[in-house]
C-alpha atoms as a PDB file:
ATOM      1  CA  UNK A   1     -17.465  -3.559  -2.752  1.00  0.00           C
ATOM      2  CA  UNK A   2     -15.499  -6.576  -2.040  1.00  0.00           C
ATOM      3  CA  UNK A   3     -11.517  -6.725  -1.893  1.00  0.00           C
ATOM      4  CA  UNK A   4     -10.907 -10.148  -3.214  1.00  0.00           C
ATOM      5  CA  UNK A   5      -7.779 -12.014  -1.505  1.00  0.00           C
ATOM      6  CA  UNK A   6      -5.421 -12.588  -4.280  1.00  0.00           C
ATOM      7  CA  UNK A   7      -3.133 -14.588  -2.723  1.00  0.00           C
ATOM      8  CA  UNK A   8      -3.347 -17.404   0.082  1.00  0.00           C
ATOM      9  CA  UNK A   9      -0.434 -17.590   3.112  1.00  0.00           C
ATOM     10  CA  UNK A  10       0.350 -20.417   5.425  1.00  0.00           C
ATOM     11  CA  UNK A  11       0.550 -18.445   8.397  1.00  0.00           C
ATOM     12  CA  UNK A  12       1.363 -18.552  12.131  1.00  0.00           C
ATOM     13  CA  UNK A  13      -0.663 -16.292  14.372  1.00  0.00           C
ATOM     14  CA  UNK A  14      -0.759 -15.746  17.893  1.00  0.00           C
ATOM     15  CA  UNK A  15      -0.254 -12.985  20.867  1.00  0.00           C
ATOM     16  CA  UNK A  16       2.899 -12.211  21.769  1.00  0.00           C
ATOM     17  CA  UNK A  17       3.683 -12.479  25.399  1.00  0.00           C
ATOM     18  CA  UNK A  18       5.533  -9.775  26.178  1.00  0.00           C
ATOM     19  CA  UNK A  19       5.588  -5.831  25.216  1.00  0.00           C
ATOM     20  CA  UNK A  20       5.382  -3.933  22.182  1.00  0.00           C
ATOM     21  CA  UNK A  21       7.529  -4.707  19.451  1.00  0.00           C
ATOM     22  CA  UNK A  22      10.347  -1.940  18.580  1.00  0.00           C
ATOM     23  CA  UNK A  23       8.593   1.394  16.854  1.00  0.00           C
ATOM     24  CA  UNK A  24       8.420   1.647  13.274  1.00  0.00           C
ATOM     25  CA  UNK A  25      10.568   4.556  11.885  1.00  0.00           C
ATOM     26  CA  UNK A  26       7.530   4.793   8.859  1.00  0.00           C
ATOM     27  CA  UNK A  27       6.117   8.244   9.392  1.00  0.00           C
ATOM     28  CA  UNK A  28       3.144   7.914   6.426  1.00  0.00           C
ATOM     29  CA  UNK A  29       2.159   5.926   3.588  1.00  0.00           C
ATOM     30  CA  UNK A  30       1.054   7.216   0.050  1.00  0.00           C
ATOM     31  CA  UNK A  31      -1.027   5.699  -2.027  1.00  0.00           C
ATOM     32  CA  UNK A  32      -0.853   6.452  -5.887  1.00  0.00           C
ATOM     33  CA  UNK A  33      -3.853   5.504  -8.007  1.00  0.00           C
ATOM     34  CA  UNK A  34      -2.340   5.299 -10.981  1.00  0.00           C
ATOM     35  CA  UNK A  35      -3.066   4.416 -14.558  1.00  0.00           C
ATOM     36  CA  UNK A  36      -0.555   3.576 -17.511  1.00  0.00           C
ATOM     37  CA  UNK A  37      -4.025   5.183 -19.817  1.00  0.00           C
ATOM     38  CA  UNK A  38      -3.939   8.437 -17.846  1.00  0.00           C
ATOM     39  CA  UNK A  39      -2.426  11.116 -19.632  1.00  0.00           C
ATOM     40  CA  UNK A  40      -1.440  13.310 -16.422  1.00  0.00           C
ATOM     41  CA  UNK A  41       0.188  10.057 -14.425  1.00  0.00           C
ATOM     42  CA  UNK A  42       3.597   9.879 -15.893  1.00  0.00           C
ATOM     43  CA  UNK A  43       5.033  12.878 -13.462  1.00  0.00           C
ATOM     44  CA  UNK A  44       3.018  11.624 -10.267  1.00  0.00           C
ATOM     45  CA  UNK A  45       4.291   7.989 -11.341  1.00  0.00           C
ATOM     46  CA  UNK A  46       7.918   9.521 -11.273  1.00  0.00           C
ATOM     47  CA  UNK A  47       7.425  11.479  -7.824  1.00  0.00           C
ATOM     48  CA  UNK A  48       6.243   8.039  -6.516  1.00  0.00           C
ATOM     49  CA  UNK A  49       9.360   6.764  -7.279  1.00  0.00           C
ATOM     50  CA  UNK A  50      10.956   9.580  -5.366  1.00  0.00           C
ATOM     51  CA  UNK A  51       9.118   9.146  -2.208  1.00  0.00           C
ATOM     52  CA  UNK A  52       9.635   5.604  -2.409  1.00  0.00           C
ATOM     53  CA  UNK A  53      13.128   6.022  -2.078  1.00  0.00           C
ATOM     54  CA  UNK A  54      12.775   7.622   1.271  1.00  0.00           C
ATOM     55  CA  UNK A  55      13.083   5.504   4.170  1.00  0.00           C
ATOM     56  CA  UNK A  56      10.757   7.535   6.648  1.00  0.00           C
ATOM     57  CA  UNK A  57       7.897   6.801   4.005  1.00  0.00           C
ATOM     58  CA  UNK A  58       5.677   3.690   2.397  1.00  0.00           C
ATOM     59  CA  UNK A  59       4.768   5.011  -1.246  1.00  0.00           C
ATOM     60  CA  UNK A  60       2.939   2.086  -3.036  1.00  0.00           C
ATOM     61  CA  UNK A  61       1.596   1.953  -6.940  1.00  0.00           C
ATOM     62  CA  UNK A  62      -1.740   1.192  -6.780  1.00  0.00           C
ATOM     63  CA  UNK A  63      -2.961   0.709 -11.281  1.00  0.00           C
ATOM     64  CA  UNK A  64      -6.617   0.972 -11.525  1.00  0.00           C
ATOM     65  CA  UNK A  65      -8.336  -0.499 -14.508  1.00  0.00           C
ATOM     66  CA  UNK A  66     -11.257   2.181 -14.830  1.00  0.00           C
ATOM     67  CA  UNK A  67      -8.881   4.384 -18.038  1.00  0.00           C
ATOM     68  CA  UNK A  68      -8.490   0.530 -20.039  1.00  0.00           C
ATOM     69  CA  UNK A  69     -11.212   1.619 -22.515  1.00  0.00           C
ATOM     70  CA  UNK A  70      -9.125   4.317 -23.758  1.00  0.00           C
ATOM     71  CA  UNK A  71      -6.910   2.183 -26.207  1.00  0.00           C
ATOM     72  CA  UNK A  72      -4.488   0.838 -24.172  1.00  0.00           C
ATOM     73  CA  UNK A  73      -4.940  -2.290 -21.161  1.00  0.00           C
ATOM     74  CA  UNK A  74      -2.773  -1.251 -18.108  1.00  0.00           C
ATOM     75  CA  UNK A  75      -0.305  -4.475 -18.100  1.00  0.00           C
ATOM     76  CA  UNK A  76      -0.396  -3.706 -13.679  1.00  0.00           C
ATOM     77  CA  UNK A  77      -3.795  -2.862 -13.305  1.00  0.00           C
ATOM     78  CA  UNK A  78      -5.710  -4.803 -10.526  1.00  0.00           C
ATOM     79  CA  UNK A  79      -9.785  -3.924 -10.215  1.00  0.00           C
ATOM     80  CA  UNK A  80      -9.514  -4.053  -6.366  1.00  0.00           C
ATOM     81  CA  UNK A  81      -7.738  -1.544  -6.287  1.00  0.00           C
ATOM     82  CA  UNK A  82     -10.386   0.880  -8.524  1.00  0.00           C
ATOM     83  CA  UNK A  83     -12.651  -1.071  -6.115  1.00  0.00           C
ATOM     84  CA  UNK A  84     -10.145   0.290  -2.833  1.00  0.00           C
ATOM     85  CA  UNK A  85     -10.113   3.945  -4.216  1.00  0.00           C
ATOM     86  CA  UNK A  86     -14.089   4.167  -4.214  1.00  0.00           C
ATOM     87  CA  UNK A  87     -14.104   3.077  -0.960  1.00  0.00           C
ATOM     88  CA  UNK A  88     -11.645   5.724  -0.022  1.00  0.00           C
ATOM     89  CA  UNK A  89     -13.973   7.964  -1.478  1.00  0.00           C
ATOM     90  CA  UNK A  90     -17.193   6.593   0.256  1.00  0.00           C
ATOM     91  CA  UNK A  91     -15.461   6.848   3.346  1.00  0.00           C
ATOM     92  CA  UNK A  92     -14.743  10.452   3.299  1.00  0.00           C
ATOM     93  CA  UNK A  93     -17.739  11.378   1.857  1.00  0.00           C
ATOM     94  CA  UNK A  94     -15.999  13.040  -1.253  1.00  0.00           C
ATOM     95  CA  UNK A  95     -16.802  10.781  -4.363  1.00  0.00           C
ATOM     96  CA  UNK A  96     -13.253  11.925  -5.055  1.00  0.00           C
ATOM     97  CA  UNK A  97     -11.998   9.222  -7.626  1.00  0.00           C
ATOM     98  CA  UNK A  98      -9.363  10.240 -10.212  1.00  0.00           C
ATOM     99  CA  UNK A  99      -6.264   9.684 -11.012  1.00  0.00           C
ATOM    100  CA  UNK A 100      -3.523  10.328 -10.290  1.00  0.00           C
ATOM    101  CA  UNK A 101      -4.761  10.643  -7.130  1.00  0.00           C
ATOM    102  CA  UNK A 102      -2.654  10.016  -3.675  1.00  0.00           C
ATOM    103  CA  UNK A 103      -4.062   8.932  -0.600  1.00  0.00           C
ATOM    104  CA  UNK A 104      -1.726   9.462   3.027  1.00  0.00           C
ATOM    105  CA  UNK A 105      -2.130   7.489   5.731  1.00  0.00           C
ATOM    106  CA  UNK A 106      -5.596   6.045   4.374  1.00  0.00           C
ATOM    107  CA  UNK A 107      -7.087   9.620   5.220  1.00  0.00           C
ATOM    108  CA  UNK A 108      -6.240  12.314   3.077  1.00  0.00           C
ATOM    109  CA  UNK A 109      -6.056  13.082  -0.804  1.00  0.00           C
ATOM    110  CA  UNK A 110      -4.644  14.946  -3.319  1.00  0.00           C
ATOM    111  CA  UNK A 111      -3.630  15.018  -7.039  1.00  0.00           C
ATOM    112  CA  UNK A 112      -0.865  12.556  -7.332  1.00  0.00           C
ATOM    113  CA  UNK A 113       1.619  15.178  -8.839  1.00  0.00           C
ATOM    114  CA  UNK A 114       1.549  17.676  -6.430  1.00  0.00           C
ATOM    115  CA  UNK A 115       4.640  17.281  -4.529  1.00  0.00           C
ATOM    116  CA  UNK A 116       4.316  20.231  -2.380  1.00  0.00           C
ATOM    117  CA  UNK A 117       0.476  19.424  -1.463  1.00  0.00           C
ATOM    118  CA  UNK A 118       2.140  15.650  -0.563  1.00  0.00           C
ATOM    119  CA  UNK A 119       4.790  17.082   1.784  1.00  0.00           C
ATOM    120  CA  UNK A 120       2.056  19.019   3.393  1.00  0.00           C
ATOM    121  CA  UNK A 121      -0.361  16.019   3.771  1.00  0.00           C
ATOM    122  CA  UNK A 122       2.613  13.888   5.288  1.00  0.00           C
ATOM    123  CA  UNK A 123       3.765  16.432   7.558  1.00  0.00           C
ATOM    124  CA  UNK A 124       0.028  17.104   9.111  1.00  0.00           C
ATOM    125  CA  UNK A 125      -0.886  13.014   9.469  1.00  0.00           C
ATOM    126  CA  UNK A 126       2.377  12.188  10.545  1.00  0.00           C
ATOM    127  CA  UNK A 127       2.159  14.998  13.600  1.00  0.00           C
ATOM    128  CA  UNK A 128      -1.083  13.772  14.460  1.00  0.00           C
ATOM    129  CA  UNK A 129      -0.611  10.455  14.272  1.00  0.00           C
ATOM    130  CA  UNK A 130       2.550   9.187  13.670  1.00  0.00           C
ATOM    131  CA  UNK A 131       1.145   5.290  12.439  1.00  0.00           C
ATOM    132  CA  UNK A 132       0.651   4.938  16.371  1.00  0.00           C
ATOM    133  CA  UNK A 133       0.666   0.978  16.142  1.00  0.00           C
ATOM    134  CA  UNK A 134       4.578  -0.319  15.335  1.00  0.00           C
ATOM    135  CA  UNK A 135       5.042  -2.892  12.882  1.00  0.00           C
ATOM    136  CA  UNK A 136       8.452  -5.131  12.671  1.00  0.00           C
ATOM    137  CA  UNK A 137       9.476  -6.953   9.555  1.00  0.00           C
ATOM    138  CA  UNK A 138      12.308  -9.627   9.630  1.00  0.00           C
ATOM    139  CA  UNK A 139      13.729 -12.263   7.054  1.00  0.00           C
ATOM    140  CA  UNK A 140      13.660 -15.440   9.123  1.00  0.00           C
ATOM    141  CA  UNK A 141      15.189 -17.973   6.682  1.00  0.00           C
ATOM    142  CA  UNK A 142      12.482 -18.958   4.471  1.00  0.00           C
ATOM    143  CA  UNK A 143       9.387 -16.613   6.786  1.00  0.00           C
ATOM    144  CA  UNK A 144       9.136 -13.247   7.165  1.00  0.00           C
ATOM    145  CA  UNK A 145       8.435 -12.365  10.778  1.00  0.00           C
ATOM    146  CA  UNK A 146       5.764 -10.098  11.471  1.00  0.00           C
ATOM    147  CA  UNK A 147       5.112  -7.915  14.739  1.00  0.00           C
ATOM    148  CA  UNK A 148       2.631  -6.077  15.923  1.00  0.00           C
ATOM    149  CA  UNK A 149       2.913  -4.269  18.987  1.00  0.00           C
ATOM    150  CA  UNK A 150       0.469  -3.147  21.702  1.00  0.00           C
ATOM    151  CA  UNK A 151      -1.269   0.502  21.410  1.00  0.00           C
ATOM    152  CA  UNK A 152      -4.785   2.188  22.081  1.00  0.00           C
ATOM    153  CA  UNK A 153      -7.530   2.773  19.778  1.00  0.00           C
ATOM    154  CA  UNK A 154     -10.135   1.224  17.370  1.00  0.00           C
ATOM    155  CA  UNK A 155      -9.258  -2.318  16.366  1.00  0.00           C
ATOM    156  CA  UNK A 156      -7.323  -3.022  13.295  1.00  0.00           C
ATOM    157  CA  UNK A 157      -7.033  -5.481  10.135  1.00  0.00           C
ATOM    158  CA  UNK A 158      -3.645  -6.942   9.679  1.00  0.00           C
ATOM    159  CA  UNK A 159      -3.359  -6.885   5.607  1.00  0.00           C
ATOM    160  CA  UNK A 160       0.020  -8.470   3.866  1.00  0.00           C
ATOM    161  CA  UNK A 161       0.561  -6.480   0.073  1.00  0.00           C
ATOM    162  CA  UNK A 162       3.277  -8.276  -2.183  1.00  0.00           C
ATOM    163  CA  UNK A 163       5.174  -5.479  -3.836  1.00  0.00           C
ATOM    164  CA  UNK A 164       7.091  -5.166  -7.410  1.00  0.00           C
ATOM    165  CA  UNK A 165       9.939  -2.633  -6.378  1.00  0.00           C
ATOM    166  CA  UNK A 166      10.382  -1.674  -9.736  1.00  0.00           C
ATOM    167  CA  UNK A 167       8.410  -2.489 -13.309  1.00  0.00           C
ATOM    168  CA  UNK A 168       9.291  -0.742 -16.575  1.00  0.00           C
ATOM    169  CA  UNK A 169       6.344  -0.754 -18.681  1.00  0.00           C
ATOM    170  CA  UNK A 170       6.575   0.468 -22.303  1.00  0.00           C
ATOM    171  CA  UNK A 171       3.514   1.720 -23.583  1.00  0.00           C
ATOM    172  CA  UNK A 172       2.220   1.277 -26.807  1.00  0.00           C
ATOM    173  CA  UNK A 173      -1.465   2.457 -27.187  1.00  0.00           C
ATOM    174  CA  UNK A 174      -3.349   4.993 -25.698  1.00  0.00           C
ATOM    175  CA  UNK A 175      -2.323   8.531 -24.513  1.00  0.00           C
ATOM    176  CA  UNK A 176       1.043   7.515 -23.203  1.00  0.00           C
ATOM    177  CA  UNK A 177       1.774   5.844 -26.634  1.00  0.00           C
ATOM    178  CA  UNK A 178       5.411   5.169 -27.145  1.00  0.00           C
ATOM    179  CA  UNK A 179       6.265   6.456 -23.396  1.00  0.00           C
ATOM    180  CA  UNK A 180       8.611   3.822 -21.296  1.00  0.00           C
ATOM    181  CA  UNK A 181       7.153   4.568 -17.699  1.00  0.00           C
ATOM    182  CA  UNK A 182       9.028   2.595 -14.397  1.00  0.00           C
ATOM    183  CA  UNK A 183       6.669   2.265 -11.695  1.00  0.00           C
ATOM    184  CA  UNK A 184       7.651   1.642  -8.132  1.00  0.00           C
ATOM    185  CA  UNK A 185       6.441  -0.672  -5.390  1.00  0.00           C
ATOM    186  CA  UNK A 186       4.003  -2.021  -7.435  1.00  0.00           C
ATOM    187  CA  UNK A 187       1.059  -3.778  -5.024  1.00  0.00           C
ATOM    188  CA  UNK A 188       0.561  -7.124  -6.863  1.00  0.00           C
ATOM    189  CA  UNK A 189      -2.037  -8.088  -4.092  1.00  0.00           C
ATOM    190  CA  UNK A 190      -3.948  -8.192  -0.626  1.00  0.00           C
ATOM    191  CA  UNK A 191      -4.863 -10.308   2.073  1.00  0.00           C
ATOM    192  CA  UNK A 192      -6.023 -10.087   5.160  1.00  0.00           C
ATOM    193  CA  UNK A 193      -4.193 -12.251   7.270  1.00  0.00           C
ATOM    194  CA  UNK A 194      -5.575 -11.189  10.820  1.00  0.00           C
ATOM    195  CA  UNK A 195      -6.879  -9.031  13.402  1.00  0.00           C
ATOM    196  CA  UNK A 196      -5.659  -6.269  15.175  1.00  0.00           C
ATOM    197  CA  UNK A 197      -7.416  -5.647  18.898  1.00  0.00           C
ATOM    198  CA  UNK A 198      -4.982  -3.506  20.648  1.00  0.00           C
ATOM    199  CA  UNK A 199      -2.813  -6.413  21.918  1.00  0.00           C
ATOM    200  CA  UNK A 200       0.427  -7.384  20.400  1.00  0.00           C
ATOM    201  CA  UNK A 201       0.365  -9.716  17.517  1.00  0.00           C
ATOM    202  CA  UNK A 202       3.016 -12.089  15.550  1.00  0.00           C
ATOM    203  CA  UNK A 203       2.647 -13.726  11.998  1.00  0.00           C
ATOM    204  CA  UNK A 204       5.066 -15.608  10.155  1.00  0.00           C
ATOM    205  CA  UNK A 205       4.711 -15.432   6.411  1.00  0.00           C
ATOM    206  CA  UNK A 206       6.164 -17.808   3.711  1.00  0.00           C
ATOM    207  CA  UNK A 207       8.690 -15.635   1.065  1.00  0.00           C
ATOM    208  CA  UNK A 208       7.599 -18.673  -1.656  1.00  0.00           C
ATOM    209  CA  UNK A 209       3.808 -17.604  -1.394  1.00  0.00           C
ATOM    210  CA  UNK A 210       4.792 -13.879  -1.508  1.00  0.00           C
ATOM    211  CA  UNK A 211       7.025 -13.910  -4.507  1.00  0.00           C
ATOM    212  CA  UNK A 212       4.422 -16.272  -6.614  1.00  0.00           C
ATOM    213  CA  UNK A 213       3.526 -13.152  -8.323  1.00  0.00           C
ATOM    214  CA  UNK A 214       7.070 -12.279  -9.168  1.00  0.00           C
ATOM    215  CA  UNK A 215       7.305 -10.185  -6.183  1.00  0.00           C
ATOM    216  CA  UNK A 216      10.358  -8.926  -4.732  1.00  0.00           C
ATOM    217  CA  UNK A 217       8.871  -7.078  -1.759  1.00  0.00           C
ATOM    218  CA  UNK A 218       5.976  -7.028   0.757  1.00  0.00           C
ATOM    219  CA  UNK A 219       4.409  -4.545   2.723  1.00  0.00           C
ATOM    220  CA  UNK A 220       2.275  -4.480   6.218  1.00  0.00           C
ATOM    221  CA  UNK A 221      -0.795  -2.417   6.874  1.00  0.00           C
ATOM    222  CA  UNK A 222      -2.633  -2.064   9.721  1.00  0.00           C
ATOM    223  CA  UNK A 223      -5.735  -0.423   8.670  1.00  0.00           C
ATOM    224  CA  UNK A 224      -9.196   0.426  10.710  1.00  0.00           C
ATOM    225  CA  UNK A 225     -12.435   0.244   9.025  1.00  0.00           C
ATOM    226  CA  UNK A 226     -13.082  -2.221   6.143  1.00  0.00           C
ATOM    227  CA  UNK A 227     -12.391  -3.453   2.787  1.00  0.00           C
ATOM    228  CA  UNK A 228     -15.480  -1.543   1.371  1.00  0.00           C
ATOM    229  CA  UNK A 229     -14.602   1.511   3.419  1.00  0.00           C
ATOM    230  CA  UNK A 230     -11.401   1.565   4.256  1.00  0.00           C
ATOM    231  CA  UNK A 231     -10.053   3.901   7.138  1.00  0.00           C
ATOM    232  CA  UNK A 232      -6.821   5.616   8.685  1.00  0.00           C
ATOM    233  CA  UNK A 233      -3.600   3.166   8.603  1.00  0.00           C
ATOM    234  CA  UNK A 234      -2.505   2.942  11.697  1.00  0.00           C
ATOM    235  CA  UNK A 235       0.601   0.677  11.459  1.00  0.00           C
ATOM    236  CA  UNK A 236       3.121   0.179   8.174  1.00  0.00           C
ATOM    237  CA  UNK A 237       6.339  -1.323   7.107  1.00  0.00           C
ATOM    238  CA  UNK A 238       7.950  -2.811   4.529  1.00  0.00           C
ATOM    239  CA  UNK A 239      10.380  -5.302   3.713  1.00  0.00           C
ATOM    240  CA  UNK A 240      13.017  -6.551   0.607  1.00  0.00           C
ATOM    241  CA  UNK A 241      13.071 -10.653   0.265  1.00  0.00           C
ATOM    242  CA  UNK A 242      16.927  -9.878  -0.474  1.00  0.00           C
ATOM    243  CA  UNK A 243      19.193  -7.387   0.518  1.00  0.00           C
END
C-alpha cells in the first residue's frame, strides 16, 4: 500500500532553537471511514459532525471508495484513504475494515455510530497518552505556521491534511437515494511534509496550495509508523484559513 501525496507545498523546514512549542489542548482524533453508498453511515456521519464541533477533539471524514459498485459514486471518496483503513487494519492485526468504522488516536476502533463506545475510546487514549507531542497552528499572512515541539518516544512523520469543514452532498443513487447528507472536515488530501525525531520542528505552509482543492481548513498529524501501516498519532491540531 502506497499513500499517494495529493498535493505539493512550498515549505520551510528547520529545528527550532529553543523549547517546546505551547501544548496542544487536542485530547484525540477520530477518524470516520465513511461512505455516501453505506446504508448504516448517515447517523455516524451526523455524530462526526458532533464531535467535530468540540474543541478538545480532531474528528475528520475520511470517504472510502470500496461501496462505489453499489449504484451510487461517492462525490468525496479518495482510494487512499480505503488504502489508509487497511493499513489500520494490518497494523493491529484485526483485518477490521468496514464502515462506518472510527479509528482514535490511530489505535483503536469501533463502529462509527456508537457514540458511547467513542466516548469510551477517547477517554482511555487520551489518559494514556494525551497526543504527547504539541502541535501549534498559526495564520501568518499568507503561511500557516507550524510547530512541533520537543518530547520522547519513537520518531514521527509530520503529515499536512487539507480539510472541507462542511460538504452537503445530495444523494441520488444507491442505498442513501434521495438522502441530503452534510459531512464534516472532509480530508481532501495528504502529504508528508517532514520528519519528526524527538526535537522541535517548524514548517511554514502556503494557504494558496492548501485551499487548491477548495479547502477551507487543514489539519496536522504527527503519526509513528508508516503510510502502509500506520501507527498511534502522537501530535494533532487543526486550523480555519479564516476566522
Amino acid at each position: 500500500m502506497r499513500l499517494r501525496p495529493q498535493l505539493y507545498f512550498a515549505l520551510i523546514l528547520f529545528a527550532l532553537p529553543g523549547g517546546p512549542a505551547a501544548a496542544s489542548d487536542v485530547k484525540a482524533v477520530v477518524e470516520l471511514f465513511t461512505s455516501q453508498g453505506c446504508s448504516s453511515c448517515p447517523r455516524a456521519d451526523k455524530l462526526l459532525g458532533e464531535l467535530a464541533s468540540d474543541e478538545r477533539l480532531i474528528g475528520l471524514t475520511l470517504a472510502v471508495d470500496y461501496w462505489d459498485y453499489l449504484g451510487w459514486r461517492d462525490t468525496l471518496a479518495l482510494h487512499a484513504h480505503t488504502l489508509r483503513q487497511k493499513g489500520y487494519a494490518n497494523s493491529r492485526g484485526d483485518r477490521q475494515v468496514y464502515t462506518p468504522q472510527a479509528v482514535v488516536n490511530g489505535s483503536v476502533e469501533t463502529i462509527g455510530s456508537d457514540r458511547y463506545a467513542i466516548d469510551r475510546i477517547v477517554a482511555k487514549t487520551a489518559s494514556a497518552t494525551n497526543l504527547p507531542v504539541p502541535v501549534v497552528l498559526a495564520r501568518n499572512g499568507t503561511s500557516i505556521s507550524v510547530e512541533v515541539g520537543a518530547g520522547a518516544g519513537p520518531a514521527a512523520s509530520i503529515w499536512v491534511l487539507p480539510i472541507i469543514s462542511k460538504s452537503p452532498v445530495t444523494i441520488e443513487r444507491g442505498e442513501n437515494r434521495g438522502k441530503t447528507i452534510t459531512y464534516h472536515n472532509v480530508v481532501r488530501g495528504w502529504t508528508r511534509v517532514g520528519d519528526w525525531k524527538g526535537s522541535p520542528v517548524r514548517l511554514s505552509l502556503a494557504v494558496s496550495d492548501l485551499a487548491q482543492s477548495g479547502a477551507d481548513t487543514a489539519a496536522v498529524l504527527v503519526q509513528s509508523g508508516t503510510a502502509d501501516a500506520p501507527g498511534p498519532i502522537r501530535g494533532a491540531a487543526l486550523i480555519a484559513f479564516q476566522k
